[in-house]
C-alpha atoms as a PDB file:
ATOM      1  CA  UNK A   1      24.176  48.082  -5.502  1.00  0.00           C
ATOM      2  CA  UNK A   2      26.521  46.041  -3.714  1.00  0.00           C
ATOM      3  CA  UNK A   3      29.588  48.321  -1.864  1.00  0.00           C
ATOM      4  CA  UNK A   4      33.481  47.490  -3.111  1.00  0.00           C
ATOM      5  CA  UNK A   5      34.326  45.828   0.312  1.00  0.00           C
ATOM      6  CA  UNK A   6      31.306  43.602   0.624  1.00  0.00           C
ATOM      7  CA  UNK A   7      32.110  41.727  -3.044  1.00  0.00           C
ATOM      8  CA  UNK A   8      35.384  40.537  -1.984  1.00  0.00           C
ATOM      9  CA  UNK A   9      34.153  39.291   1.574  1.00  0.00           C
ATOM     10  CA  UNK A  10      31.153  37.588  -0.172  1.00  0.00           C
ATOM     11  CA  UNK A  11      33.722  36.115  -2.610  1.00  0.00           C
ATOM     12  CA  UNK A  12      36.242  34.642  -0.087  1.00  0.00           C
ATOM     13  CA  UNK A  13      32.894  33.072   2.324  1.00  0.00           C
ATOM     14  CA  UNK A  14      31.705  31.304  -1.484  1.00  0.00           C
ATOM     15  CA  UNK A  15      35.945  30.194  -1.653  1.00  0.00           C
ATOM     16  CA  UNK A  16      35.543  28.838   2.025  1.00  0.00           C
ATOM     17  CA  UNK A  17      32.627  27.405   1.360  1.00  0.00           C
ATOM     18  CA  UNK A  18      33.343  25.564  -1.612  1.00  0.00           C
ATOM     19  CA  UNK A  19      37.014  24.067   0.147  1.00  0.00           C
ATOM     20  CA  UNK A  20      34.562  23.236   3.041  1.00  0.00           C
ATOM     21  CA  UNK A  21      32.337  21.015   0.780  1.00  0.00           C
ATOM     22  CA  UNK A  22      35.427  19.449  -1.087  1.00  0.00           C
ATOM     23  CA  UNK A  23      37.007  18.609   1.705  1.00  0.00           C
ATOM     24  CA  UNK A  24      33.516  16.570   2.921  1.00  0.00           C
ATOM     25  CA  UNK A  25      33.436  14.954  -0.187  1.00  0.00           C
ATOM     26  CA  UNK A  26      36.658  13.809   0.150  1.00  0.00           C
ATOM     27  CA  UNK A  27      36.078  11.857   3.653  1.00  0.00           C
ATOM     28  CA  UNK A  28      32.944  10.974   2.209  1.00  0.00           C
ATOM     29  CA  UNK A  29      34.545   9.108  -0.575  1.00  0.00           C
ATOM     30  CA  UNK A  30      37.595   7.838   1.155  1.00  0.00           C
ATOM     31  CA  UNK A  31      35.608   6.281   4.092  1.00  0.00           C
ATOM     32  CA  UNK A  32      33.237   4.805   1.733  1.00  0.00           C
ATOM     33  CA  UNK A  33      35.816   3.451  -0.305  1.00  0.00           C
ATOM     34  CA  UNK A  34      36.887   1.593   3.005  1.00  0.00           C
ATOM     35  CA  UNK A  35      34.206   0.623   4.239  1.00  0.00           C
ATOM     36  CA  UNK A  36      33.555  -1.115   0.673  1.00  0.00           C
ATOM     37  CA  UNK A  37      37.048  -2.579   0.956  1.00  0.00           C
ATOM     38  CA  UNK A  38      36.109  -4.603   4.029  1.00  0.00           C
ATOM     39  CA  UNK A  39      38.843  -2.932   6.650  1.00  0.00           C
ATOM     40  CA  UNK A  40      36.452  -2.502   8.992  1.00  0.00           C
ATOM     41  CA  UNK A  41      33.745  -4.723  11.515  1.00  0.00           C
ATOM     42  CA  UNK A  42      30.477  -3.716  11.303  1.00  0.00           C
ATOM     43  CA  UNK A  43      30.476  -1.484  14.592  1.00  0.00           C
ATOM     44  CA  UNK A  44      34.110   0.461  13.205  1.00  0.00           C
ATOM     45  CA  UNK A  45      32.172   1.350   9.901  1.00  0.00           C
ATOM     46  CA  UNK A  46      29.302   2.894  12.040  1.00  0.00           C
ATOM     47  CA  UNK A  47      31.848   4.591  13.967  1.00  0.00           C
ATOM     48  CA  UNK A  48      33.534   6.102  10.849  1.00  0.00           C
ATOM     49  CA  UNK A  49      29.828   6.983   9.167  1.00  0.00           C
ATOM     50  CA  UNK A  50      29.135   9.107  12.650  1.00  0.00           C
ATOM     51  CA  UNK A  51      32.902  10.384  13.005  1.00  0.00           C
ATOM     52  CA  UNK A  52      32.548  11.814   9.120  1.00  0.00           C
ATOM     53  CA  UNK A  53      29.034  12.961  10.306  1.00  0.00           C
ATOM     54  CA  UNK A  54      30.468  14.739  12.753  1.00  0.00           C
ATOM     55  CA  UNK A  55      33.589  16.417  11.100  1.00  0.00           C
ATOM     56  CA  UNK A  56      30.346  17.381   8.317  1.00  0.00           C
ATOM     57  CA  UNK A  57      28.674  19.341  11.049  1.00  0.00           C
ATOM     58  CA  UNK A  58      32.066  21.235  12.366  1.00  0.00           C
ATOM     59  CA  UNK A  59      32.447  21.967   8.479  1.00  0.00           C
ATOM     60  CA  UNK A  60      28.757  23.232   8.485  1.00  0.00           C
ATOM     61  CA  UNK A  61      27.083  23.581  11.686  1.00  0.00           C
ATOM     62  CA  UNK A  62      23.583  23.250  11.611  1.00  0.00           C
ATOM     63  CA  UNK A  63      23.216  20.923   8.595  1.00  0.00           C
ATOM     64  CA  UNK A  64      22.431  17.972  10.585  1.00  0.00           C
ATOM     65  CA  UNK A  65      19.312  17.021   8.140  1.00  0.00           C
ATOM     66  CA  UNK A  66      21.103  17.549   4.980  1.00  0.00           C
ATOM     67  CA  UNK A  67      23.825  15.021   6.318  1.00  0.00           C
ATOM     68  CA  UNK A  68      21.140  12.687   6.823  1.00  0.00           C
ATOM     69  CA  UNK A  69      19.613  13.221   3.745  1.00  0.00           C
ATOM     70  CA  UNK A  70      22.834  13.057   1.536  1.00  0.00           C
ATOM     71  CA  UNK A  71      25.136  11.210   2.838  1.00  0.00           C
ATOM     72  CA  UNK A  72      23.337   8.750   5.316  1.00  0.00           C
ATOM     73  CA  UNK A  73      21.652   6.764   2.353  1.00  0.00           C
ATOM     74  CA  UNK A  74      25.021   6.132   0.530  1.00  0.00           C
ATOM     75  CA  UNK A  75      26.875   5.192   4.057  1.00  0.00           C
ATOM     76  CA  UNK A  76      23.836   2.768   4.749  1.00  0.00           C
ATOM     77  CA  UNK A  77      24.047   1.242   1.219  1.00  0.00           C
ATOM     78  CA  UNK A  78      27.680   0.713   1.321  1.00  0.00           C
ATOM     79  CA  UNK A  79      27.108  -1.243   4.777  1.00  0.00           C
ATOM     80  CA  UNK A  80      23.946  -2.926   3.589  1.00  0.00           C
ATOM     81  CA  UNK A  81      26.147  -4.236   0.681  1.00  0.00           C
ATOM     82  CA  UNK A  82      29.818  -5.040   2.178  1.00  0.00           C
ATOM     83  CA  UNK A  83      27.979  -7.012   4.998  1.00  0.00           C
ATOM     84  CA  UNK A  84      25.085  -8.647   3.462  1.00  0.00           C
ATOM     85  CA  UNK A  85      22.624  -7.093   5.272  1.00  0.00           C
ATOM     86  CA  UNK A  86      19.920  -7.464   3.016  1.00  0.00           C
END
């Protein structure tokens, strides 16, 4: 049985960790949404993919696959797409 204090801790770490991943998703978004717009050259979008990549692993240290898994594909699609590099 879980003590008084630990609920509340637990509780505010889930709160953290749920501002932590909405906040991610918001640079996610927002940089994708530029790239797609075309304000960048090739070599600033790859900066901004590994600049978000890296603000995702301050967020959550550790995570470096997940990032890669998740997010990579939709950052490589984007570029594939706004510069024709099919």
């Amino acid at each position: 049985m879980p003590d008084r204090n630990t609920a509340p801790e637990c509780l505010r770490a889930i709160r953290e960790e749920n501002r932590h991943l909405r906040f991610l998703r918001f640079m996610v978004d927002l940089a994708l949404m530029e790239i797609r717009a075309g304000r960048f050259t090739l070599e600033e979008a790859e900066k901004v993919v590994e600049n978000v990549r890296r603000q995702a692993l301050q967020l959550f240290p550790g995570k470096e696959t997940a990032f890669d898994w998740i997010y990579r594909p939709r950052f490589h699609r984007a570029i594939t797409e706004t510069f024709r590099l099919h």
